[in-house]
N, C-alpha and C. Protein backbone atom coordinates (compact mmCIF):
# COMPACT_ATOMS: atom_id res chain seq x y z
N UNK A 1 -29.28 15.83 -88.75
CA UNK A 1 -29.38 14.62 -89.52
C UNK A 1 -30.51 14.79 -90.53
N UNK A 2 -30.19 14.39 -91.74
CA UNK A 2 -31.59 14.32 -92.34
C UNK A 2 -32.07 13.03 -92.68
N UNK A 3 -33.39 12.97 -93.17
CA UNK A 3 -34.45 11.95 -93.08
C UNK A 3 -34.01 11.32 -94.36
N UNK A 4 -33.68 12.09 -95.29
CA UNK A 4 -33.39 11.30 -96.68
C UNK A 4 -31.67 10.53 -96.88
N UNK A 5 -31.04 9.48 -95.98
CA UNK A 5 -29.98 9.15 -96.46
C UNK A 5 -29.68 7.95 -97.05
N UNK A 6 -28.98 7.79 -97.61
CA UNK A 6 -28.27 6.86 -98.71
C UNK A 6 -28.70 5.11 -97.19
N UNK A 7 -28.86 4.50 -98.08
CA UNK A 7 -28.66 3.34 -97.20
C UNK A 7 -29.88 2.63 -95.91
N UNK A 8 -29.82 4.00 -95.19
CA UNK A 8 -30.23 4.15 -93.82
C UNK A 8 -30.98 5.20 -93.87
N UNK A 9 -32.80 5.27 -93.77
CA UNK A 9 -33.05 6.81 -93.44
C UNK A 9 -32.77 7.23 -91.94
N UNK A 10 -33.13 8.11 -91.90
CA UNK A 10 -32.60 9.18 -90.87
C UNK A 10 -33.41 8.80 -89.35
N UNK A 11 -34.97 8.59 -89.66
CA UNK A 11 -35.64 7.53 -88.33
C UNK A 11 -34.56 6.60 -88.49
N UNK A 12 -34.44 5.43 -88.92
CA UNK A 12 -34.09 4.33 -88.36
C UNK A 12 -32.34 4.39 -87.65
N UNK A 13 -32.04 5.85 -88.42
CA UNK A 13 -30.62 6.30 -87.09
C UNK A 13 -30.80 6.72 -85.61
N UNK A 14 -31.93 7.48 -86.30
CA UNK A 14 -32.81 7.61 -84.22
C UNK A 14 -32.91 6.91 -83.84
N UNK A 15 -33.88 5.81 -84.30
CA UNK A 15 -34.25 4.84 -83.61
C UNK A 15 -32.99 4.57 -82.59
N UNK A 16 -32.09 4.04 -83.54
CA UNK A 16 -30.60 3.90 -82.74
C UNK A 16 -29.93 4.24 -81.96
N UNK A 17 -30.07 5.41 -82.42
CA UNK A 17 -29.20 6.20 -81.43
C UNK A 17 -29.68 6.19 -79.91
N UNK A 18 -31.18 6.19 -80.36
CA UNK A 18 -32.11 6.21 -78.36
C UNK A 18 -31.41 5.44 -78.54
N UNK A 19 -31.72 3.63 -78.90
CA UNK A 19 -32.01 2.70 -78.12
C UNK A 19 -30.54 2.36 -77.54
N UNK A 20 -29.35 3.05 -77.61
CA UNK A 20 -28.01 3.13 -76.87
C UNK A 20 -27.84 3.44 -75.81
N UNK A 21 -27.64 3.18 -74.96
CA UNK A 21 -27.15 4.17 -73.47
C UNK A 21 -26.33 4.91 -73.79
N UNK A 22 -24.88 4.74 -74.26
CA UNK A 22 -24.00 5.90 -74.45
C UNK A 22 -24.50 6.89 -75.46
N UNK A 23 -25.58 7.00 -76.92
CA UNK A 23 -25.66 7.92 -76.95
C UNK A 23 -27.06 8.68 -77.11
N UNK A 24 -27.88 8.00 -75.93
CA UNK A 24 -29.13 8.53 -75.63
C UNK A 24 -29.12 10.00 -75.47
N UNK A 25 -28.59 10.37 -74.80
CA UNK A 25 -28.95 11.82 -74.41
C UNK A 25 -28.29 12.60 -75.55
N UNK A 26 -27.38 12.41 -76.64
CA UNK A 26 -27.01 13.16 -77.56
C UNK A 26 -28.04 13.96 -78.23
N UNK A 27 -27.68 15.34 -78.33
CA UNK A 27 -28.85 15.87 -79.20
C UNK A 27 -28.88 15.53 -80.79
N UNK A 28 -30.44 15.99 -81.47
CA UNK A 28 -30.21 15.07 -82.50
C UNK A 28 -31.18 16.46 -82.72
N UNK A 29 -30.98 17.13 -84.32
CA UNK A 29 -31.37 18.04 -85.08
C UNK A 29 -31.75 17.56 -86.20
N UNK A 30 -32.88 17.33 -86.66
CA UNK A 30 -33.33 16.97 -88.11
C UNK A 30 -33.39 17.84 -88.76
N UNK A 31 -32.61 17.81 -90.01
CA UNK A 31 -32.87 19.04 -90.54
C UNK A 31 -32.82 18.41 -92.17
N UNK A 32 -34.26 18.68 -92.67
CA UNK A 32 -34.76 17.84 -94.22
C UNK A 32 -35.44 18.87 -94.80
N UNK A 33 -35.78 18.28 -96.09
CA UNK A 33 -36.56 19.12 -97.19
C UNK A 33 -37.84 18.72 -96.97
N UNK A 34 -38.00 17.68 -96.37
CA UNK A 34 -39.64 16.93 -96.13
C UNK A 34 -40.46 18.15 -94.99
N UNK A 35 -41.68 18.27 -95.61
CA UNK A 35 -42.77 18.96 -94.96
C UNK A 35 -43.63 18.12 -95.02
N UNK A 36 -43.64 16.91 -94.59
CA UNK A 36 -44.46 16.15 -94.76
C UNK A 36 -44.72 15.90 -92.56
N UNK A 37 -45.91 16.15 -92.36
CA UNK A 37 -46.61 16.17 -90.79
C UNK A 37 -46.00 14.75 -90.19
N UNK A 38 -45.92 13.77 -90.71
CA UNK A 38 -45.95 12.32 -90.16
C UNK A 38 -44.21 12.41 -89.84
N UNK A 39 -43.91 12.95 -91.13
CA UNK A 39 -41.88 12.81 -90.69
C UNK A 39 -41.79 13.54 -89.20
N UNK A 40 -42.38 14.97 -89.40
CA UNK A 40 -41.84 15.57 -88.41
C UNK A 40 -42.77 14.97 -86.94
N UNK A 41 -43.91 14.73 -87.06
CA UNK A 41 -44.56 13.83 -85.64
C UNK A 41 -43.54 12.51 -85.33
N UNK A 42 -43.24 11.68 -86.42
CA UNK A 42 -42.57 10.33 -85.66
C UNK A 42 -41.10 11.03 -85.69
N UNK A 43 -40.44 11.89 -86.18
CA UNK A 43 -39.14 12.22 -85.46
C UNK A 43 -39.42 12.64 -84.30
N UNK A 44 -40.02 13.54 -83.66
CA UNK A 44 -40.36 14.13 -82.31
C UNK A 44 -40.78 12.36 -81.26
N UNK A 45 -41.77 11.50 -81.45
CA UNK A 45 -42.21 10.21 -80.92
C UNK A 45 -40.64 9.88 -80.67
N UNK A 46 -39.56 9.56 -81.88
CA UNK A 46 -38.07 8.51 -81.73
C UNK A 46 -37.27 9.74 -80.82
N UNK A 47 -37.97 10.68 -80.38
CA UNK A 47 -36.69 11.46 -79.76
C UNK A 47 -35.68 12.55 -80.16
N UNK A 48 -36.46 13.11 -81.66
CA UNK A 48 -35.52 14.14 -81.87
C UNK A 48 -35.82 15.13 -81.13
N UNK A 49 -34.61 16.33 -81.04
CA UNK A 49 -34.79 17.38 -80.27
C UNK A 49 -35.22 18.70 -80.89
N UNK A 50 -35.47 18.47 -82.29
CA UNK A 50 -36.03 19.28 -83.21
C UNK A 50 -35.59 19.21 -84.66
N UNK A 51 -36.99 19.96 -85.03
CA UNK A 51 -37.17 19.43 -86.82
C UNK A 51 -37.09 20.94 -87.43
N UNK A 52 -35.80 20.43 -88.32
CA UNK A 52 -35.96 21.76 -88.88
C UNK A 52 -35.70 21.71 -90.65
N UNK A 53 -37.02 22.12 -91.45
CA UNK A 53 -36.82 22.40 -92.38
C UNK A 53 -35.84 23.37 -93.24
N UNK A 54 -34.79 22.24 -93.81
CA UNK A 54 -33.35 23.46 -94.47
C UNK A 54 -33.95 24.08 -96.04
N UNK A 55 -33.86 25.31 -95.53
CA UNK A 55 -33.83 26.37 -96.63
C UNK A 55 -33.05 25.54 -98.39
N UNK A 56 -33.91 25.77 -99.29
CA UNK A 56 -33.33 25.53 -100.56
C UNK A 56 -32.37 26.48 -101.37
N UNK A 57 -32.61 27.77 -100.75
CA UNK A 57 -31.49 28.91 -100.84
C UNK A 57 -30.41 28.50 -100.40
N UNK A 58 -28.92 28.40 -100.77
CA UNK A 58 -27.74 28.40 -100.30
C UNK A 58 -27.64 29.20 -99.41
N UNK A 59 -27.70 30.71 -99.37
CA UNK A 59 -26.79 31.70 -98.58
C UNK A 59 -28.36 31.03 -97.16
N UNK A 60 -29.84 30.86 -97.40
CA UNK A 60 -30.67 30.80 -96.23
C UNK A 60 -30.29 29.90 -95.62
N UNK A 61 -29.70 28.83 -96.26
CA UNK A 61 -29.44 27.27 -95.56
C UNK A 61 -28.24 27.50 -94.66
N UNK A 62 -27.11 28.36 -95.03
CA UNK A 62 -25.78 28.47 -94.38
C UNK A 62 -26.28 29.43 -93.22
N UNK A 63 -26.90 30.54 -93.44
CA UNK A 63 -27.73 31.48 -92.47
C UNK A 63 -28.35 30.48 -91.24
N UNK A 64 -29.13 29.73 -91.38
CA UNK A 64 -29.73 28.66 -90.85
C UNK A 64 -28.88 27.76 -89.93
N UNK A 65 -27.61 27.28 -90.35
CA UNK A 65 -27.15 26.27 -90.44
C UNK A 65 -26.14 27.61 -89.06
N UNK A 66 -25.66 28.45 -89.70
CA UNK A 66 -25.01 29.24 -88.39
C UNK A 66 -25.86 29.23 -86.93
N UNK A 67 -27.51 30.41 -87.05
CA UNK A 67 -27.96 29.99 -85.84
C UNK A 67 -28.29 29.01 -84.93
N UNK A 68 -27.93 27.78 -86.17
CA UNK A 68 -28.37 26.55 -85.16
C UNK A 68 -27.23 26.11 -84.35
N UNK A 69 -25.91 26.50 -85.05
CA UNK A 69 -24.87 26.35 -84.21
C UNK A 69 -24.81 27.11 -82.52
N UNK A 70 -24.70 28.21 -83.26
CA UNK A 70 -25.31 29.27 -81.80
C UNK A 70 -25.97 28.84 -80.50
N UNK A 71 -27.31 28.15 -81.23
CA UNK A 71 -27.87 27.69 -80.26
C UNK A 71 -27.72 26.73 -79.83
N UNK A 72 -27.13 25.63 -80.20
CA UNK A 72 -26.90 24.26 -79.61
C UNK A 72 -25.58 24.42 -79.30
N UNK A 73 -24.48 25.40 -79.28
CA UNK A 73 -23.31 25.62 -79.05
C UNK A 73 -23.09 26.07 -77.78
N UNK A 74 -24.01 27.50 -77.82
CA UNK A 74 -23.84 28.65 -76.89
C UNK A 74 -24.85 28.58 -76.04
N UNK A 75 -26.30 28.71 -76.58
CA UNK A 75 -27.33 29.10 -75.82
C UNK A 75 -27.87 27.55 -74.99
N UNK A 76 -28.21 26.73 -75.69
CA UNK A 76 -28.63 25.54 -75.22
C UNK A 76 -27.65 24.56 -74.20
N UNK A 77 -28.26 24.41 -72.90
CA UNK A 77 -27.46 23.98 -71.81
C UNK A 77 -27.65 22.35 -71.68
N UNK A 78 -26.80 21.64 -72.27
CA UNK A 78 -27.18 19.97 -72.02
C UNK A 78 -27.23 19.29 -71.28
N UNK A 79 -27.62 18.17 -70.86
CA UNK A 79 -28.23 16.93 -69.75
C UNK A 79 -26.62 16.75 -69.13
C-alpha cells in the first residue's frame, strides 16, 4: 500500500484495516517514495508489517516488487 493515495492516505487505510476483526491479521506492505522517519515510525505504531521504500528506477521497482512477492508468497509463514 502506499502512503500517498488519492482520497484516503495510506495510514488512515491501516488504521482500518487493524481496527477490523476480519482483516486484522492481513499483512500490510508499505511501499512509498516517502523517506520521511515519522511515516515509516507511525506505519510500524498502526501495524504495518513493513516499510519499504519503492525504487524510482522501473526495471529496480519491478526487481523489488518480485522479491517481495517471494517473500510474502513463499518464504513468509502467516498467523
Amino acid at each position: 500500500m502506499d502512503l500517498k493515495m488519492p482520497r484516503m492516505d495510506g495510514l488512515e487505510v491501516l488504521k482500518r484495516i487493524r481496527s477490523e476483526v476480519k482483516t486484522k491479521l492481513i499483512p500490510v506492505v508499505i511501499l512509498t517514495t516517502s523517506n520521511e522517519d515519522k511515516d515509516r515510525i507511525e506505519s510500524y505504531k498502526l501495524g504495518a508489517n513493513s516499510y519499504i521504500r519503492k525504487p524510482v528506477d522501473f526495471k529496480q521497482f519491478a526487481e523489488a516488487v518480485k522479491q517481495l512477492g517471494a517473500y510474502w508468497l513463499v518464504i513468509n509463514e502467516a498467523p
